[in-house]
N, C-alpha and C. Protein backbone atom coordinates (compact mmCIF):
# COMPACT_ATOMS: atom_id res chain seq x y z
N UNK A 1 -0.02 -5.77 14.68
CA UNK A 1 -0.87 -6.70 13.97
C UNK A 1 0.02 -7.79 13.40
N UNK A 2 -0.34 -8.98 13.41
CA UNK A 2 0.32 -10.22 12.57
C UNK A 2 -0.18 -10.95 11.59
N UNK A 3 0.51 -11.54 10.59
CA UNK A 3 -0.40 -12.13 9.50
C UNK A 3 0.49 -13.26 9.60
N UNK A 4 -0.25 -14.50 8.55
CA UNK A 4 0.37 -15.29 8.66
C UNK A 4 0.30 -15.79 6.89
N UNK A 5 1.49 -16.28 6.18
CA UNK A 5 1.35 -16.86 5.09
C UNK A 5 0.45 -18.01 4.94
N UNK A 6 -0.97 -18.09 4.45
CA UNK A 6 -2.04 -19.58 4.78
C UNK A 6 -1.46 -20.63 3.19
N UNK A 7 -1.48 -19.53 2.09
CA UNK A 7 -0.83 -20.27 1.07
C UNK A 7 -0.81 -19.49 -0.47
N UNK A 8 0.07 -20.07 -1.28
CA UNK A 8 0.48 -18.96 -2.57
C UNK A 8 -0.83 -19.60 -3.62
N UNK A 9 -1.07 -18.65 -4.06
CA UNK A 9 -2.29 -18.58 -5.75
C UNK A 9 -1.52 -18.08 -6.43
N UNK A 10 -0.93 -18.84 -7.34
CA UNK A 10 -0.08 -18.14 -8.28
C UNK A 10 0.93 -16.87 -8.27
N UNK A 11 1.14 -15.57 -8.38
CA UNK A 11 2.03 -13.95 -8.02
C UNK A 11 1.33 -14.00 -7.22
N UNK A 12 0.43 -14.26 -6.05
CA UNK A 12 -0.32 -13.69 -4.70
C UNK A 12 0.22 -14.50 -3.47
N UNK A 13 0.39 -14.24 -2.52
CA UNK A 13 0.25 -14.89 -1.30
C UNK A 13 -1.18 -14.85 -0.56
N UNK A 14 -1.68 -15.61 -0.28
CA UNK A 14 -2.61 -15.11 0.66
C UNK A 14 -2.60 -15.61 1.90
N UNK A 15 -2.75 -14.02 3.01
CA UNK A 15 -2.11 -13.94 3.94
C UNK A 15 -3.50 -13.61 5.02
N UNK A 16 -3.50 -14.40 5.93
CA UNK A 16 -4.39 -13.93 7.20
C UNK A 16 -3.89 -13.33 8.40
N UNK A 17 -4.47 -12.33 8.46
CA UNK A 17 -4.53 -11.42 9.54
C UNK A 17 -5.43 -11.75 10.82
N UNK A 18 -4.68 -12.40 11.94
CA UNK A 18 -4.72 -12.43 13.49
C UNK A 18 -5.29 -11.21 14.19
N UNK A 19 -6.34 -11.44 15.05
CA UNK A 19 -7.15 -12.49 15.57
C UNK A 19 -8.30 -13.27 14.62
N UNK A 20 -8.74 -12.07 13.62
CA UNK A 20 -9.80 -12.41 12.81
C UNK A 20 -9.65 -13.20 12.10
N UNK A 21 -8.71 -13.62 11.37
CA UNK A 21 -8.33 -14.34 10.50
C UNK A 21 -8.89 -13.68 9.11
N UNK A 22 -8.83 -12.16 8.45
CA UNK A 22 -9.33 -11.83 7.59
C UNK A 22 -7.97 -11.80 6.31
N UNK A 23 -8.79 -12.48 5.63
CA UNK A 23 -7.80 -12.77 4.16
C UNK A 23 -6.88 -12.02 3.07
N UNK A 24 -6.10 -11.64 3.04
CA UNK A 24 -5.64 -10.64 2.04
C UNK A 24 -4.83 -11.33 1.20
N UNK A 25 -4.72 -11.10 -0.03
CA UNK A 25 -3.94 -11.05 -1.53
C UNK A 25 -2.87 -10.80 -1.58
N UNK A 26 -1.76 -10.56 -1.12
CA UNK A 26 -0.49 -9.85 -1.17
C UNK A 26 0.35 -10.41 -2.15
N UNK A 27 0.74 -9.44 -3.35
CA UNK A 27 1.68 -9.63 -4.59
C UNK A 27 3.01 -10.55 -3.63
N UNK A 28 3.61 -11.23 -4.82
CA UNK A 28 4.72 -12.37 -3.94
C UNK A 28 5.78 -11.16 -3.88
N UNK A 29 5.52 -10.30 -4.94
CA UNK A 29 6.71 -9.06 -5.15
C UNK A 29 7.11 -8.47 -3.87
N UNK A 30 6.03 -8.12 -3.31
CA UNK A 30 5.91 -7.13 -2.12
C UNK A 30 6.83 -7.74 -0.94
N UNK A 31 6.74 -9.15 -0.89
CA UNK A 31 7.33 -10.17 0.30
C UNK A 31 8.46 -10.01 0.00
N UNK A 32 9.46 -10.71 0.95
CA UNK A 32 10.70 -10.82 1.02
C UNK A 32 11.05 -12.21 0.31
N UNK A 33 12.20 -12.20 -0.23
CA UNK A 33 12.51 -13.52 -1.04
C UNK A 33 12.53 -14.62 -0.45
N UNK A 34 12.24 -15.70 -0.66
CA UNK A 34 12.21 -17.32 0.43
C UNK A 34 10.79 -17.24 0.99
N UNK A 35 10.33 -16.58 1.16
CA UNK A 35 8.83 -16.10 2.09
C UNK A 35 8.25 -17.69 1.83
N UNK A 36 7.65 -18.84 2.74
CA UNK A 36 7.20 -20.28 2.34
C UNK A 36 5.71 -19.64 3.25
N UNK A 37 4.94 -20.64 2.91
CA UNK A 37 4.17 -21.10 3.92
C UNK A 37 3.84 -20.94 4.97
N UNK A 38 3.19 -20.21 6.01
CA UNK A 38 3.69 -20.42 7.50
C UNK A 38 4.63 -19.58 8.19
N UNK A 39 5.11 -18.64 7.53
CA UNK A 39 5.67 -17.79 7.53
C UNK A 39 4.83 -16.40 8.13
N UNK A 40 5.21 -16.25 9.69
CA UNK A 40 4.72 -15.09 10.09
C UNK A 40 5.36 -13.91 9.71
N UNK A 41 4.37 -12.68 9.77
CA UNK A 41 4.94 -11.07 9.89
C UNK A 41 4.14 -10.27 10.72
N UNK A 42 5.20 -9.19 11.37
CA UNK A 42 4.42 -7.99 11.87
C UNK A 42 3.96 -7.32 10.82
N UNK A 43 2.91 -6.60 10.94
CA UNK A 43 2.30 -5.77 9.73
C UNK A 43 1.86 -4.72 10.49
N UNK A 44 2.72 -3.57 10.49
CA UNK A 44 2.49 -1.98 10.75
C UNK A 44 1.80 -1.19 9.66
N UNK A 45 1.07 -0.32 9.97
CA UNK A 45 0.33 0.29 8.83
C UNK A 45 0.47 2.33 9.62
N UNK A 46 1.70 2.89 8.67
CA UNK A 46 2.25 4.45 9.03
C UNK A 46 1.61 4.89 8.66
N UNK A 47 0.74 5.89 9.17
CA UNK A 47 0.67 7.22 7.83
C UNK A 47 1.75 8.50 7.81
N UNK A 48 1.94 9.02 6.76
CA UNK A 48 2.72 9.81 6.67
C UNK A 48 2.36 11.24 5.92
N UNK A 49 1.76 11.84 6.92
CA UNK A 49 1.23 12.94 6.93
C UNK A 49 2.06 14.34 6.60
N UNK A 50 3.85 13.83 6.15
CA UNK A 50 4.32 14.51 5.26
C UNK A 50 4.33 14.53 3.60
N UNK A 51 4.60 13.15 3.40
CA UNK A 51 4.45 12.85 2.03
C UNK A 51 2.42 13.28 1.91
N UNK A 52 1.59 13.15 2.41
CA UNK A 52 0.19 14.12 2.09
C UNK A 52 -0.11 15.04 1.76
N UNK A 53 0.72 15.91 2.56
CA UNK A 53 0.98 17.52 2.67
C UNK A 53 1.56 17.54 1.52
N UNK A 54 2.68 17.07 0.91
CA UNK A 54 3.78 17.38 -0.13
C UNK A 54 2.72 17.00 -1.82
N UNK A 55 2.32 16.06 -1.45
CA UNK A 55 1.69 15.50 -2.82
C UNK A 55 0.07 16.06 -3.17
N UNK A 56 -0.31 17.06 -2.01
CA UNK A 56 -1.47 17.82 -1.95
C UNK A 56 -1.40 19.39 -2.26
N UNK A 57 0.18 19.43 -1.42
CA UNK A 57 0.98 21.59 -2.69
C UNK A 57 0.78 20.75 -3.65
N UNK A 58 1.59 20.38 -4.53
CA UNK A 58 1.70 19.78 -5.93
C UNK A 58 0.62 20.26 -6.36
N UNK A 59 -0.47 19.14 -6.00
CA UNK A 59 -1.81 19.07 -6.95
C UNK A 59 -2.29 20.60 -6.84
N UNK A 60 -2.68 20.99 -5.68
CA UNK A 60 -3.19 22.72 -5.35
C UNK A 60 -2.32 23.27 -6.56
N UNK A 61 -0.96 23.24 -6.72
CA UNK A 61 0.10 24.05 -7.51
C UNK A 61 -0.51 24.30 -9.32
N UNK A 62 -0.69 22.49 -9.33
CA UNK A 62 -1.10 22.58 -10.61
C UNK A 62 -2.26 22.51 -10.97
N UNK A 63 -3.50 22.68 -10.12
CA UNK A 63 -4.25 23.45 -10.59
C UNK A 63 -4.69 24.88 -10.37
N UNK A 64 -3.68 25.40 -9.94
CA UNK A 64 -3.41 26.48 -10.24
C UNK A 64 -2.98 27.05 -11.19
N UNK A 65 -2.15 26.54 -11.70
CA UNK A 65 -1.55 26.74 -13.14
C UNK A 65 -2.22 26.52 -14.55
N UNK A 66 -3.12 25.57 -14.29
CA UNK A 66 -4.46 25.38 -15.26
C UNK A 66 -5.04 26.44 -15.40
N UNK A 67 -6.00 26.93 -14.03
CA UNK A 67 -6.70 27.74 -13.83
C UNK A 67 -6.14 29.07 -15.11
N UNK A 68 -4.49 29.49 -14.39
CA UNK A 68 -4.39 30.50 -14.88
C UNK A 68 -4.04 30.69 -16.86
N UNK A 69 -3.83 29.37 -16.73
CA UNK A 69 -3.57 29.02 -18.21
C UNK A 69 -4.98 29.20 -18.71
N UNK A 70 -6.14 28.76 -18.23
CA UNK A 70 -7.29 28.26 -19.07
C UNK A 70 -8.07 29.91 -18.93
N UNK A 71 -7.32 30.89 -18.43
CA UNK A 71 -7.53 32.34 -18.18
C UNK A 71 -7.42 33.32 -19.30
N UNK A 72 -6.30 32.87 -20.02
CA UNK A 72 -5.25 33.32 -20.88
C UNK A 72 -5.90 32.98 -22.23
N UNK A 73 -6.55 31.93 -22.12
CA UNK A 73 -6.73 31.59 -23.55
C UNK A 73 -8.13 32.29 -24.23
């Protein structure tokens, strides 16, 4: 996918996404420094179906630990 820098609103870029030309907001933070105008990017979108797994034990973990706490009392 490609976007293209159309122009900055203040901390935002707003950036269109090719073929559609659909509009997005992107913090200036997020960009790379110098980023002007006109300025193309590839835009890959990963999922990472480890960090999911990892941050989904967690939550299971601790409410588990509720559970057994709110057992106790």
């Amino acid at each position: 996918m490609k976007a293209v820098i159309d122009r900055f609103e203040g901390d935002y870029a707003v950036m269109l996404f090719v073929p559609n030309e659909i509009q997005v907001d992107i913090p200036r933070r997020l960009l790379p420094e110098g980023c002007k105008e006109g300025d193309w990017f590839n835009v890959i979108f990963e999922l990472d179906q480890g960090e999911k797994e990892e941050r989904k034990a967690r939550i299971q973990h601790k409410m588990e630990m509720l559970k057994e706490r709110s057992k106790k009392s």
